[in-house]
Protein backbone atom coordinates (compact mmCIF):
# COMPACT_ATOMS: atom_id res chain seq x y z
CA UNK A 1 107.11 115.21 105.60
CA UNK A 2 104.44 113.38 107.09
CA UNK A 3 101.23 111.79 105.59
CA UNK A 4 98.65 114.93 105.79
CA UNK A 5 94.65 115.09 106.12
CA UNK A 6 92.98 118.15 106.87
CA UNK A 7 89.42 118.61 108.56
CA UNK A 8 87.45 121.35 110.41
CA UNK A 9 88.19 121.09 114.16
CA UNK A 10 84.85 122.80 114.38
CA UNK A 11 83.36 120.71 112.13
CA UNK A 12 84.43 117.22 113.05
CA UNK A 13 80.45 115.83 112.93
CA UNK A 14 80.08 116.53 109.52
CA UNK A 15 83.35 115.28 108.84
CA UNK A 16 82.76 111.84 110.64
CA UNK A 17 78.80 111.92 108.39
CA UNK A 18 80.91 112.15 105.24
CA UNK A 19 83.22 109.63 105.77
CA UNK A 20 80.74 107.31 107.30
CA UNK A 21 79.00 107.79 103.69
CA UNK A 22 81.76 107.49 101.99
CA UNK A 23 82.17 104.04 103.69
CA UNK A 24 78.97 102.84 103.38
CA UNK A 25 79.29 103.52 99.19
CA UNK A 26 82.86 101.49 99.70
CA UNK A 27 81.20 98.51 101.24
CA UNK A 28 77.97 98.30 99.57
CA UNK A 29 77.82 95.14 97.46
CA UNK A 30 76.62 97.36 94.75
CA UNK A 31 78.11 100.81 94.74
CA UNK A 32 81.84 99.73 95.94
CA UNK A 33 83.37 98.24 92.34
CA UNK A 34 81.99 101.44 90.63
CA UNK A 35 83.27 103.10 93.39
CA UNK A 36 86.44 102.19 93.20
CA UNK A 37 87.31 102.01 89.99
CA UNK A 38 86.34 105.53 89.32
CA UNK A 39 88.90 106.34 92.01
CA UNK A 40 91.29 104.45 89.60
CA UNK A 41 89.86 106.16 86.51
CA UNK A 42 90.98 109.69 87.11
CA UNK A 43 93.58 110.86 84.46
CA UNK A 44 95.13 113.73 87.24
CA UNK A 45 95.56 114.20 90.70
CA UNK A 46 93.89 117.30 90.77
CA UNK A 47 90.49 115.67 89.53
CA UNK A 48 91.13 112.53 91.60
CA UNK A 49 91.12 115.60 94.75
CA UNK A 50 88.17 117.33 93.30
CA UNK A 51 86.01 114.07 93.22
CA UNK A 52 87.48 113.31 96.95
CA UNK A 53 86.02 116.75 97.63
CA UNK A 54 83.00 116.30 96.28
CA UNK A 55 82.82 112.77 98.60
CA UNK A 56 83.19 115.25 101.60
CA UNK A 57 86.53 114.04 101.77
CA UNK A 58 88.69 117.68 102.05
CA UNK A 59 92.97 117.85 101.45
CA UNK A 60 95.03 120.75 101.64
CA UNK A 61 96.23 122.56 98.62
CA UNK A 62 99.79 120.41 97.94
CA UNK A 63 99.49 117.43 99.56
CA UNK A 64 99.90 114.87 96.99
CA UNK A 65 97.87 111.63 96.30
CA UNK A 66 98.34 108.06 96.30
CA UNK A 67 95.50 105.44 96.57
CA UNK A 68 95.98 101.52 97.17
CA UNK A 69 92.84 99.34 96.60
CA UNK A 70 93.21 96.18 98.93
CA UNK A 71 89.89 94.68 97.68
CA UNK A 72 91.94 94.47 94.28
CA UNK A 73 95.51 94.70 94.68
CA UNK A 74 96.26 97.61 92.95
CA UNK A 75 97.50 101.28 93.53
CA UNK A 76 97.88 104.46 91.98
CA UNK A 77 100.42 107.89 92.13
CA UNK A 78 100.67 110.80 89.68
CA UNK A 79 104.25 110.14 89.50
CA UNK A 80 106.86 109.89 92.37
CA UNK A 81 106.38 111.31 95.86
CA UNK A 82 109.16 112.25 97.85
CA UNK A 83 108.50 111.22 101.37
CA UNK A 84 111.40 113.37 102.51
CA UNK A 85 110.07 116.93 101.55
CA UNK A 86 106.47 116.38 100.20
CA UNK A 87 103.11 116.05 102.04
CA UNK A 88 101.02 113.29 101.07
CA UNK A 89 97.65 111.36 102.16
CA UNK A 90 97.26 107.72 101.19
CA UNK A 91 93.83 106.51 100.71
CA UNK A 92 93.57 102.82 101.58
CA UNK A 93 90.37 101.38 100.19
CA UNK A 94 89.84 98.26 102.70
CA UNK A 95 88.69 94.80 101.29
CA UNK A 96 84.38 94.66 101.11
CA UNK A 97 83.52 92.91 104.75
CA UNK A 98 82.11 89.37 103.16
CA UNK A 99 80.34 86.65 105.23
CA UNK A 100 81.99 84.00 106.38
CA UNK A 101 81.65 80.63 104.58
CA UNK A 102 81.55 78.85 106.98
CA UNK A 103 79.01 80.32 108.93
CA UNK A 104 76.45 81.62 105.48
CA UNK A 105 73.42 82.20 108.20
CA UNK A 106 75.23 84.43 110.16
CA UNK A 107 73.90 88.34 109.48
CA UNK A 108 76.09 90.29 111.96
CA UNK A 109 79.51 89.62 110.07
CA UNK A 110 79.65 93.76 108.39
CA UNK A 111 79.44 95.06 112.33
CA UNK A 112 81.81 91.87 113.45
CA UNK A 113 84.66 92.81 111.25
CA UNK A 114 84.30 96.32 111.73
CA UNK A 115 85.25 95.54 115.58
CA UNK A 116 87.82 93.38 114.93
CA UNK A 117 89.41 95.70 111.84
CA UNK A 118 89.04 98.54 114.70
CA UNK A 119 90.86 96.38 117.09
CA UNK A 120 93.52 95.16 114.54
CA UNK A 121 94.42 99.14 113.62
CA UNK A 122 94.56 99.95 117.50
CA UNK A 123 96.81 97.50 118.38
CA UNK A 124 98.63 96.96 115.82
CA UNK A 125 98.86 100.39 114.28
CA UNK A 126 98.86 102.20 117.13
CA UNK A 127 102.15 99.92 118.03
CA UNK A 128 99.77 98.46 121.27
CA UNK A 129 98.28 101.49 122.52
């Protein structure tokens, strides 16, 4: 079955406003460790959904769960998912956009590697558009 994500088609606004908010909390020097580890912290998939929910992050009823945290190498299922004949939506958490140490003056680097991570997953995930 393939990976599965469900949103409003009449909706798709709000849906873009809660992810962008959702993003913002991920890469916020502040919010994005709690953030993430209370992602990690959940003890079931069903309350790791409802907090997605309450993100403004909506999944169908049986598509299963899986989470990988680049910023700290780690990931998390509620047991095995069979690729073959269940649904499932994986929920990469992207490393924190840093500045470059090379270039510590620099303010723009957030917006810069937004580009370039948007470029990256076009070409590269979209097998060179």
């Amino acid at each position: 079955m393939p990976p599965a994500k469900y949103w409003d088609p009449l909706k798709v606004g709000v849906q873009v406003q809660s992810n962008y908010a959702f993003m913002e909390k991920l890469f916020d020097d502040t919010q994005q460790k709690q953030l993430r580890d209370r992602l990690f912290s959940y003890a079931t998939e069903q309350d790791l959904r409802t907090a997605l929910e309450a993100e403004g992050i909506p999944l169908l009823a049986g598509v299963r769960l899986m989470l990988v945290d680049i910023e700290n190498a780690r990931t998390k299922t509620y047991g095995p998912i069979n690729a073959a004949t269940e649904d499932f939506y994986l929920l990469t958490l992207p490393p924190v956009p840093r500045r470059p140490t090379a270039d510590p003056g620099k303010q723009d680097h957030k917006r810069s590697q937004a580009w370039e991570g948007a470029w990256h997953h076009a070409i590269v995930d979209g097998y060179g558009m």
